[in-house]
Protein backbone atom coordinates (compact mmCIF):
# COMPACT_ATOMS: atom_id res chain seq x y z
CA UNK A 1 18.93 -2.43 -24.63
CA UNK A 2 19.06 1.10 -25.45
CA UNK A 3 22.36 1.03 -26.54
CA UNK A 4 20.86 -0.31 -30.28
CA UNK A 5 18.93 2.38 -31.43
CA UNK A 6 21.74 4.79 -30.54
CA UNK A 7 24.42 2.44 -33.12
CA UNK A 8 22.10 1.91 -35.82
CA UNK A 9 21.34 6.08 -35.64
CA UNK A 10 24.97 6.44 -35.78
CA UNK A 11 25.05 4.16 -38.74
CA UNK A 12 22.45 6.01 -40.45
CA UNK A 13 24.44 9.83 -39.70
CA UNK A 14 27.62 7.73 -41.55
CA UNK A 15 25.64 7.39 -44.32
CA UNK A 16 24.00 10.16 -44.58
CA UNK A 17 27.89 12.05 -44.57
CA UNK A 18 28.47 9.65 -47.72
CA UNK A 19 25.69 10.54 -49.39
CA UNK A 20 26.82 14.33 -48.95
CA UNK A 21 29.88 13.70 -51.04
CA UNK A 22 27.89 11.55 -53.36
CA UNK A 23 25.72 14.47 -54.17
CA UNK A 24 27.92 16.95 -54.40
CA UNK A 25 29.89 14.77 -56.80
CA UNK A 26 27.30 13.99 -58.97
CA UNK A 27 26.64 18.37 -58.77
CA UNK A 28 30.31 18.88 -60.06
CA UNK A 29 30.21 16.55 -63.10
CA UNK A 30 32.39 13.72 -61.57
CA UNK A 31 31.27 9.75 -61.74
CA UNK A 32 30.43 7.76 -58.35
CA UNK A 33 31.35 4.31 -58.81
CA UNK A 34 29.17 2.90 -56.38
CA UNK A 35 27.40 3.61 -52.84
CA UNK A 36 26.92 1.09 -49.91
CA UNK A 37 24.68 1.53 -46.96
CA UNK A 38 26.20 -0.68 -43.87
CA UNK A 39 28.43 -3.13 -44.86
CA UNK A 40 29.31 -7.42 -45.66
CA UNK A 41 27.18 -9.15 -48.31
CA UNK A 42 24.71 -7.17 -50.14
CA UNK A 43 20.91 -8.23 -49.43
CA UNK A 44 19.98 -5.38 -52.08
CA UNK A 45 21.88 -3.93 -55.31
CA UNK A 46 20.69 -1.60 -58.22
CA UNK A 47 21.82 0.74 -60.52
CA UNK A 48 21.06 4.63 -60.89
CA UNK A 49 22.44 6.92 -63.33
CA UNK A 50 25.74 4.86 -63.77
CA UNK A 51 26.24 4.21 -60.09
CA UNK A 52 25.18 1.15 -58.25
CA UNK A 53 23.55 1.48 -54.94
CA UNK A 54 23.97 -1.53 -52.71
CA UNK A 55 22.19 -2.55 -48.93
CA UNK A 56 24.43 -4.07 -46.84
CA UNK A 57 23.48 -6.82 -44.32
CA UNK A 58 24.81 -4.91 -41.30
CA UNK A 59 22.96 -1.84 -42.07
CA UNK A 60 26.20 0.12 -39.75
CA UNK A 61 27.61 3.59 -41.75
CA UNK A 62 28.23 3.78 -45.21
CA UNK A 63 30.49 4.23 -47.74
CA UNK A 64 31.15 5.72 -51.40
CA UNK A 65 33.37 4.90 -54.25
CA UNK A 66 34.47 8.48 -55.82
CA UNK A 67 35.85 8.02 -59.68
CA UNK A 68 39.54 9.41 -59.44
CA UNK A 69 39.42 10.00 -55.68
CA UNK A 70 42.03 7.44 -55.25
CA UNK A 71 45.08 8.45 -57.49
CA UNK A 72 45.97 4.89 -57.98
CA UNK A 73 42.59 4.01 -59.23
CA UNK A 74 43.29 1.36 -62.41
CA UNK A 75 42.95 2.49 -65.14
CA UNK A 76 42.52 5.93 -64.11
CA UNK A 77 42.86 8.86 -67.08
CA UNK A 78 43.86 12.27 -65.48
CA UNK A 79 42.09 13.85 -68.57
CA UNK A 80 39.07 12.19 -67.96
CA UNK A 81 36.25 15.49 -67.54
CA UNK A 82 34.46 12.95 -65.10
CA UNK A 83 37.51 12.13 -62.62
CA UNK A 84 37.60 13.81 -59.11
CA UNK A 85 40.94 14.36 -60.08
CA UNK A 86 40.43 16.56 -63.21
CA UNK A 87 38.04 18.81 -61.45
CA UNK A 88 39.51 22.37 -60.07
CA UNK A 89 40.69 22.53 -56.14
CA UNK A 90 37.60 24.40 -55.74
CA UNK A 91 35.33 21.85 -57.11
CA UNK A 92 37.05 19.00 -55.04
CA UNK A 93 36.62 21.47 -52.00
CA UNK A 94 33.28 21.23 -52.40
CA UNK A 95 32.85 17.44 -53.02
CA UNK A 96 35.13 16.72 -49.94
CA UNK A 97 33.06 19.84 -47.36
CA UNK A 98 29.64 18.62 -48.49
CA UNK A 99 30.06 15.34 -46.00
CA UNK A 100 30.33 17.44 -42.76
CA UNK A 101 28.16 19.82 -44.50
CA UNK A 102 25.53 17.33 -44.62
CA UNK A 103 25.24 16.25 -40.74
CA UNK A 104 25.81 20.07 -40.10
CA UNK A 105 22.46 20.31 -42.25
CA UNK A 106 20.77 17.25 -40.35
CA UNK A 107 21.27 18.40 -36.87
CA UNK A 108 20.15 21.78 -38.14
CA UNK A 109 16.98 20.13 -39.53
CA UNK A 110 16.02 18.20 -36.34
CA UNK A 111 16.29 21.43 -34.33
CA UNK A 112 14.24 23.55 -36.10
CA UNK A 113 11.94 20.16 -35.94
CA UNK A 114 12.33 20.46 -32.05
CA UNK A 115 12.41 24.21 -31.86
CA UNK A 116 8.95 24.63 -33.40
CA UNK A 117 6.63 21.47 -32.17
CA UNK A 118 7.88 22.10 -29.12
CA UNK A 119 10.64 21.50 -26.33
CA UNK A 120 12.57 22.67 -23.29
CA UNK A 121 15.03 25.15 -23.78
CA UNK A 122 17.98 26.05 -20.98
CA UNK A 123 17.20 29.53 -18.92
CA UNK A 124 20.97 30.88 -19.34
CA UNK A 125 23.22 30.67 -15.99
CA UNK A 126 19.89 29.72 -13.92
CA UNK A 127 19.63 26.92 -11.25
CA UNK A 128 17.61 24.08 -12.20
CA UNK A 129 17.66 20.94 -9.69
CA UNK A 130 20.05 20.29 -6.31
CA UNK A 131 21.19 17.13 -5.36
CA UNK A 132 19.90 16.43 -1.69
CA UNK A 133 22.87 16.45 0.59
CA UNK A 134 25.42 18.21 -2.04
CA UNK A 135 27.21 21.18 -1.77
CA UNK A 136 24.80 22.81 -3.37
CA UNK A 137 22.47 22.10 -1.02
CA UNK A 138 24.67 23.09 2.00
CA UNK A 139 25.11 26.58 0.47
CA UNK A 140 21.64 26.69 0.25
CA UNK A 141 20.97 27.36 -3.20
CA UNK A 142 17.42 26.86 -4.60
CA UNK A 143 15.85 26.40 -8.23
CA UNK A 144 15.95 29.72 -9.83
CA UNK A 145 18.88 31.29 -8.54
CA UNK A 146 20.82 32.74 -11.13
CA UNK A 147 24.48 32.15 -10.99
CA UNK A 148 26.54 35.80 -12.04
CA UNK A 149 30.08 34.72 -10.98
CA UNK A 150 32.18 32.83 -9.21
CA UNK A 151 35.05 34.58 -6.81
CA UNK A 152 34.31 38.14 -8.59
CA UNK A 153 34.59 36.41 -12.20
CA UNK A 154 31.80 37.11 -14.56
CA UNK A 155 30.08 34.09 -16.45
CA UNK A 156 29.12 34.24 -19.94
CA UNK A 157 27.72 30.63 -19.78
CA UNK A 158 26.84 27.99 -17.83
CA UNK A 159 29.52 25.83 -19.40
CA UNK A 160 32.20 28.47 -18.06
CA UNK A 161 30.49 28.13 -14.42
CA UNK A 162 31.26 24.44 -14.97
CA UNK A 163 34.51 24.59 -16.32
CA UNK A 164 35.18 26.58 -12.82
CA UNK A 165 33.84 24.13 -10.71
CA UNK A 166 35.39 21.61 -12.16
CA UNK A 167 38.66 23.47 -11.96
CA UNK A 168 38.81 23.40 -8.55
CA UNK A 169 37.64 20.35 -5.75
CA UNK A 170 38.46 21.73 -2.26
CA UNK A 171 38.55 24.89 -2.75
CA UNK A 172 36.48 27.57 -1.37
CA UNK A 173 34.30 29.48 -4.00
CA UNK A 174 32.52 32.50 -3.59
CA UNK A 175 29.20 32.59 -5.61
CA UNK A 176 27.88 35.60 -6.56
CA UNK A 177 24.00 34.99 -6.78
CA UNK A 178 21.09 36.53 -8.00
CA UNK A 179 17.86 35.72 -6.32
CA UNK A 180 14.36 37.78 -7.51
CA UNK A 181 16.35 40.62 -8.44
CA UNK A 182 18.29 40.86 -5.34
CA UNK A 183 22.32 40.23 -4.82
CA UNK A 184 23.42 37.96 -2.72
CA UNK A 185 26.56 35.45 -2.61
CA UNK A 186 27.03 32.03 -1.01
CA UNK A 187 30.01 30.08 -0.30
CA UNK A 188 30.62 26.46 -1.94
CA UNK A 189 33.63 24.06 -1.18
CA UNK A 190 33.04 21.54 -4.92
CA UNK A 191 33.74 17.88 -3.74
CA UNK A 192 36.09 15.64 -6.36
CA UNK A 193 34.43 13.22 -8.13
CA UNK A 194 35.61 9.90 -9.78
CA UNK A 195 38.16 12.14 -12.27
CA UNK A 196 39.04 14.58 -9.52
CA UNK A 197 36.98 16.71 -11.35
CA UNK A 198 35.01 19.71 -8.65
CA UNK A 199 31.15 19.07 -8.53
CA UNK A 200 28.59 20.77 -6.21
CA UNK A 201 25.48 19.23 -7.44
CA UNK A 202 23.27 21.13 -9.38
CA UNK A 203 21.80 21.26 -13.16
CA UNK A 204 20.53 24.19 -14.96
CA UNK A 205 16.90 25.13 -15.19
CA UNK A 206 15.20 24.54 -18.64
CA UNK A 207 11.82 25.64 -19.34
CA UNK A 208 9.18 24.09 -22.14
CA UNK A 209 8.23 26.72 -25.27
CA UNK A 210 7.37 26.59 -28.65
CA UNK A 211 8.81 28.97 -31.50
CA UNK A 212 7.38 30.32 -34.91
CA UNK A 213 9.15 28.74 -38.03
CA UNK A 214 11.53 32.22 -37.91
CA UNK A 215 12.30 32.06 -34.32
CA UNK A 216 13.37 28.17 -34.63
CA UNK A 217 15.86 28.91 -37.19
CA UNK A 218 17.68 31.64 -35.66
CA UNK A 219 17.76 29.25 -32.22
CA UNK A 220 18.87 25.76 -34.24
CA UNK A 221 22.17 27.60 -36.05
CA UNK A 222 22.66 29.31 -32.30
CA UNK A 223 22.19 26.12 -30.60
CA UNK A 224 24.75 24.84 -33.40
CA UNK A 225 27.24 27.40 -32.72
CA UNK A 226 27.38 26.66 -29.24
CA UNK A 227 27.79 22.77 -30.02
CA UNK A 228 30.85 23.41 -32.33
CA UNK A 229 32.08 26.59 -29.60
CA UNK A 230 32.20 23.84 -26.51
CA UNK A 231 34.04 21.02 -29.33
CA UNK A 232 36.64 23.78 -30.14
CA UNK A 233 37.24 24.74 -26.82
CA UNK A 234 37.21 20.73 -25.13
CA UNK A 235 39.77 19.83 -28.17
CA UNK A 236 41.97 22.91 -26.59
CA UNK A 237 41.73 21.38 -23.37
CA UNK A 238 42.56 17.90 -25.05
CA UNK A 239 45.57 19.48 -26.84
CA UNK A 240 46.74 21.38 -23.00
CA UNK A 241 46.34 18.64 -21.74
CA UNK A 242 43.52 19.67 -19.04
CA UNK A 243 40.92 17.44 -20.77
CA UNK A 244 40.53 13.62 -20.63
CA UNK A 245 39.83 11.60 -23.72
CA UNK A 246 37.33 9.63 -22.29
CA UNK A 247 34.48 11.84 -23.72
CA UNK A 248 36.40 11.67 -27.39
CA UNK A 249 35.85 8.04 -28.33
CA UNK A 250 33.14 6.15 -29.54
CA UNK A 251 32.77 4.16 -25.83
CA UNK A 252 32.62 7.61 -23.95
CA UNK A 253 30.12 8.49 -26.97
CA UNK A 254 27.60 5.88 -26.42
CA UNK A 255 27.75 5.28 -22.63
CA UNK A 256 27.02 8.72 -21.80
CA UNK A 257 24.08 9.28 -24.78
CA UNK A 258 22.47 6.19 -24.28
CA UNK A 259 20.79 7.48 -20.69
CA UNK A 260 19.18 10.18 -22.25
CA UNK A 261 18.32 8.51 -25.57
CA UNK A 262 16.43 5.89 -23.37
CA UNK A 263 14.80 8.65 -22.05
CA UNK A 264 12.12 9.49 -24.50
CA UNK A 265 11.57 10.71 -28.62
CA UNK A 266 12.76 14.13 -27.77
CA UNK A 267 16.06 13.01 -25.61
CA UNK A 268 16.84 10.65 -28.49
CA UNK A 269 16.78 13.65 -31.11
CA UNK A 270 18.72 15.65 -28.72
CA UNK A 271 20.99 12.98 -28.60
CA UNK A 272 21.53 12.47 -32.57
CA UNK A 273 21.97 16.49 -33.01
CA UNK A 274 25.21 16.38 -30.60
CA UNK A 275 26.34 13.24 -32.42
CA UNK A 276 26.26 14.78 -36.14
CA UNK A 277 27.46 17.63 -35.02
CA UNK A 278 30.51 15.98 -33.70
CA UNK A 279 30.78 13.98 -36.35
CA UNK A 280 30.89 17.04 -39.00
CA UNK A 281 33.21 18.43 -36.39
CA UNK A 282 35.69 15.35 -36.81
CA UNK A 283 35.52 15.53 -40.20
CA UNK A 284 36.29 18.70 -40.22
CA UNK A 285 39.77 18.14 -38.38
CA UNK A 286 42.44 18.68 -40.36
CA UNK A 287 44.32 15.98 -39.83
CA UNK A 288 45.32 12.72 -42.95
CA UNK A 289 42.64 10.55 -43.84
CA UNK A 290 39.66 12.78 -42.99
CA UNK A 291 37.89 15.35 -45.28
CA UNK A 292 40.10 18.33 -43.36
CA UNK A 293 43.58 16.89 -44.08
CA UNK A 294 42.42 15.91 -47.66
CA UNK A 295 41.03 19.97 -47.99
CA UNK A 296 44.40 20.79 -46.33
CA UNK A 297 46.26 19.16 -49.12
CA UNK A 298 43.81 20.77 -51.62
CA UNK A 299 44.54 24.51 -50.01
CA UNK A 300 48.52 23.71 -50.43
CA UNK A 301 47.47 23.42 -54.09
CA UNK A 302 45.92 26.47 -54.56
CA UNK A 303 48.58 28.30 -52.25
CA UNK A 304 51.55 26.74 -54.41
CA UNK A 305 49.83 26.45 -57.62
CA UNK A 306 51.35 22.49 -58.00
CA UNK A 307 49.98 19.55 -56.51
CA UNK A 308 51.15 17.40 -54.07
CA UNK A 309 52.57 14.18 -55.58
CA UNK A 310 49.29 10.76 -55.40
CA UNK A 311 52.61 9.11 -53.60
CA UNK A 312 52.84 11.26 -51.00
CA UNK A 313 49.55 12.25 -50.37
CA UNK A 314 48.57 8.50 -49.78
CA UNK A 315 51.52 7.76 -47.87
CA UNK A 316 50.47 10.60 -45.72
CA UNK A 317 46.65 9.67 -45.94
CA UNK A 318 47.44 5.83 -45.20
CA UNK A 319 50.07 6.65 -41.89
CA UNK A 320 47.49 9.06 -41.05
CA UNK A 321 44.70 6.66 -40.87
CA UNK A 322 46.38 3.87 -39.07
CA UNK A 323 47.32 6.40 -35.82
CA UNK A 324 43.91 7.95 -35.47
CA UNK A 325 43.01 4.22 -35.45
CA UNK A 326 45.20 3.28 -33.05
CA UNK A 327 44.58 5.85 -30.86
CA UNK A 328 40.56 5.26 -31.25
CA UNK A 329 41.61 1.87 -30.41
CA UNK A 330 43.74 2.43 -27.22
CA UNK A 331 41.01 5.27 -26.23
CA UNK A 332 37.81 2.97 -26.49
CA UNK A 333 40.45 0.41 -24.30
CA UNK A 334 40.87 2.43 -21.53
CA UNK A 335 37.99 3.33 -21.35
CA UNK A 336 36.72 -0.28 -21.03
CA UNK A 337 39.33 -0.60 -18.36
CA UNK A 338 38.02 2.06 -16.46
CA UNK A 339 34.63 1.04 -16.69
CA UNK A 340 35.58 -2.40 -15.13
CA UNK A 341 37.88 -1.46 -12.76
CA UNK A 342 35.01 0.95 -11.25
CA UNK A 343 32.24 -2.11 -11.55
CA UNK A 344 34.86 -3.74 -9.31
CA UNK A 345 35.86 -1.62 -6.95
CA UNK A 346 32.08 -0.49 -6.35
CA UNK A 347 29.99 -4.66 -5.56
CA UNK A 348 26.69 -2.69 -4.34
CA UNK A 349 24.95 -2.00 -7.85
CA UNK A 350 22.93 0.61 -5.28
CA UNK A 351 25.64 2.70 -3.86
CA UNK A 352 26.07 6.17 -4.80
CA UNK A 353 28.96 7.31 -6.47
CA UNK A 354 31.00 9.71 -4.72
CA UNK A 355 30.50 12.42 -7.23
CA UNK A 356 26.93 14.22 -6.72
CA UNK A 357 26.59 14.55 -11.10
CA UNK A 358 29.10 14.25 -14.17
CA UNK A 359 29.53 16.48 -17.11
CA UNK A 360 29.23 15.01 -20.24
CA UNK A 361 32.04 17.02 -21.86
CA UNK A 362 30.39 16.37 -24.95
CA UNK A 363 29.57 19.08 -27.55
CA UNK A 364 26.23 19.86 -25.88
CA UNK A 365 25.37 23.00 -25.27
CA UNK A 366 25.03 24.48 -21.76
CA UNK A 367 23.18 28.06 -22.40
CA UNK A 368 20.61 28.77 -25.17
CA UNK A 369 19.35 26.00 -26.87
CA UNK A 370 17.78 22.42 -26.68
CA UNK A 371 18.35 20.19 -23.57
CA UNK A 372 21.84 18.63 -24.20
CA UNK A 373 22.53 15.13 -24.09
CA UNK A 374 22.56 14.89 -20.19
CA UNK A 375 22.43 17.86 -17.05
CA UNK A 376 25.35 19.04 -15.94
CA UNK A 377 25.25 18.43 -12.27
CA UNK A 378 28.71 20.20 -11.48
CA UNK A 379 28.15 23.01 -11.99
C-alpha cells in the first residue's frame, strides 16, 4: 500500500533530472526535440517553443530528446549552431551536470523546507532508544549516553560507531561512554544478525527544533554532504568488497524507504531527500551510459584536444548500458530471492528476527541533520 506513493515520487525525481538537462539545453542555445513525463501512449501532447511536451499514461520517470545528443541522429548537421554536438565541451558539461544538479537542488529545497517549519534533528554520537533484551540493554546503556569510542578508538560519527559494530559480531567491545559529564565505559558483545552483520540494539537520539531561514541553509547542504560522504564511502565498501549490494538496487531502495515513508508527511520527505540524492549520486558515476561516463568522454576531449569517434563512444555507451542493466537485474533478483527464502524459513509472521535492528546502508545521514530514512539500531 505504501509502496505507491514511494514509485510514483521516484517517477516524479526522474523527471525532474530530465527536465534539468532540458533547461540547461534550452540555456546553451541547443534545440530539445521533445520531453515525455512517464511513459506508453500519450494522454496529453503540446508544443512550446519548438519542443513538444507529452504526458504519458504511466506517469513513471521521464525522458528528453536532446538535438545532436545522439551522433547518429538523421539528418544531423555538425554545423548546425543549435546541435548538442556543435556546442563547446564546456557547454555540453553543463547540459549533461545540470540533471544530477537538479535532484541535488530538490533535496536541498525540501530540507531547508524541513529545516525551518520544523523537524527532528540527530544529537551527534548520543543514545536514543534500546531494544529491551539487547545487548545494549545488558550493558546497561540508557537514552542519553553519549558514545566517545569504541576499544580506545575515537568516533567522529555515529555512522563510524556503526560501521564498528557491524564489523565485529562476537566480539567483545569496550565502550567508552559519556554519561552527564562523567566517564565511564561498558562492555558489549554485538550479536550477528540476518547478514552476519554485529548489532547491539540501539538508535541515536534526535531532538525536535526549528531554524531561521540562514540556519536551515547552512544545515540542508551539511545534511547533503553527509548523504553523498556515507554514498562515497558504502560504494568503497561495495568496490572492497565489505559491502553487500542489497542496499544498491531499486528492491533494497523501496523495501527499506517504504517503512518510514508510511510513517507520516515528514518521514516521506525524508525519504525523497535520500532518494534524489542517490539518484544525482548515480548519475554522477562515471561509468558509460550515465551523465559521468558521457562528462568523462567530454574531459578526454578537452585533455586531448580531439574527440572521441560517435562509433566508439556509442559502442562504449550501448555495452555500458546493457551491464549496469544486467547487473540491476541480477541485484533486484537476489534480492527477491532473499526476501523469499527468509518469508520461508521464518512461518510465524510474529516472530522476531534474530537481529535486534538493521542499518539501512543507504545514503542517510547518521550525525547532523534530518532523521534519515530509518534508525540505525546497530549501532
Amino acid at each position: 500500500m505504501h509502496y505507491l506513493p514511494l514509485i510514483l515520487a521516484l517517477g516524479l525525481l526522474v523527471a525532474l533530472h530530465e527536465l534539468g538537462h532540458l533547461v540547461a539545453a534550452r540555456l546553451v542555445g541547443v534545440r530539445v526535440h521533445r520531453y515525455m513525463i512517464g511513459f506508453g501512449p500519450a494522454v496529453l501532447t503540446w508544443r512550446l517553443k519548438g519542443t513538444e511536451y507529452v504526458l504519458g499514461a504511466v506517469p513513471l520517470g521521464g525522458s528528453v530528446r536532446i538535438h545532436g545528443m545522439n551522433p547518429h541522429e538523421p539528418g544531423l548537421d555538425a554545423s548546425d549552431p543549435t546541435s548538442f554536438s556543435s556546442k563547446s565541451p564546456w557547454k555540453r558539461m553543463w547540459v549533461l551536470l545540470a540533471g544530477p544538479l537538479t535532484n541535488a537542488l530538490v533535496a536541498l529545497g525540501i530540507l531547508v523546507a524541513l529545516y525551518t517549519s520544523g523537524t527532528h534533528v540527530v544529537v551527534p554520537l548520543t543514545v536514543g532508544t534500546i531494544v529491551p533484551g539487547s545487548e545494549a540493554a545488558r550493558a546497561q546503556l540508557v537514552p542519553g549516553d553519549r558514545i566517545v569510542s569504541v576499544d580506545g578508538v575515537p568516533l567522529g560519527s555515529w555512522a563510524e560507531f556503526v560501521e564498528l559494530i557491524a564489523q565485529n559480531p562476537g566480539r567483545e567491545l569496550k565502550l567508552g561512554v559519556e554519561r552527564q559529564d562523567e566517564p565511564r565505559e561498558v562492555t558489549v558483545r554485538p550479536r550477528p544478525d540476518e547478514r552476519g552483520e554485529g548489532r547491539i540494539g540501539v538508535s541515536q537520539q534526535y531532538v525536535y527544533r526549528t531554524h531561521d531561514p540562514g540556519q536551515a541553509l547552512m544545515q540542508a547542504v551539511a545534511h547533503t554532504a553527509n548523504l553523498v560522504s556515507e554514498g562515497t564511502r558504502m560504494l568503497h565498501r561495495m568496490l572492497q568488497g565489505k559491502q553487500g549490494l542489497d542496499m544498491a538496487n531499486p528492491v533494497g531502495l523501496v523495501k527499506q524507504s517504504s517503512g518510514a515513508a508510511a510513517s507520516g508527511l515528514g518521514a516521506f520527505l525524508r525519504v525523497l531527500v535520500s532518494v534524489s540524492v542517490a539518484l544525482a549520486f548515480f548519475h554522477l558515476l562515471p561509468l558509460p551510459s550515465l551523465d559521468g561516463g558521457r562528462m568523462l568522454f567530454l574531459l578526454f576531449e578537452v585533455v586531448s584536444h580531439r574527440k572521441v569517434p560517435p562509433r566508439v563512444e556509442t559502442l562504449v555507451h550501448t555495452v555500458g548500458f546493457l551491464a549496469l542493466l544486467g547487473v540491476l537485474l541480477m541485484v533486484a533478483l537476489a534480492d527477491l530471492r532473499q526476501v523469499m527464502v527468509r518469508s520461508q524459513a521464518t512461518p510465524d509472521a510474529g516472530t522476531a528476527r534474530p537481529g535486534p535492528g538493521a542499518n539501512t546502508g543507504s545514503l542517510a545521514p547518521s550525525d547532523g541533520g534530518v532523521s534519515p530514512v530509518a534508525d540505525d539500531l546497530g549501532g
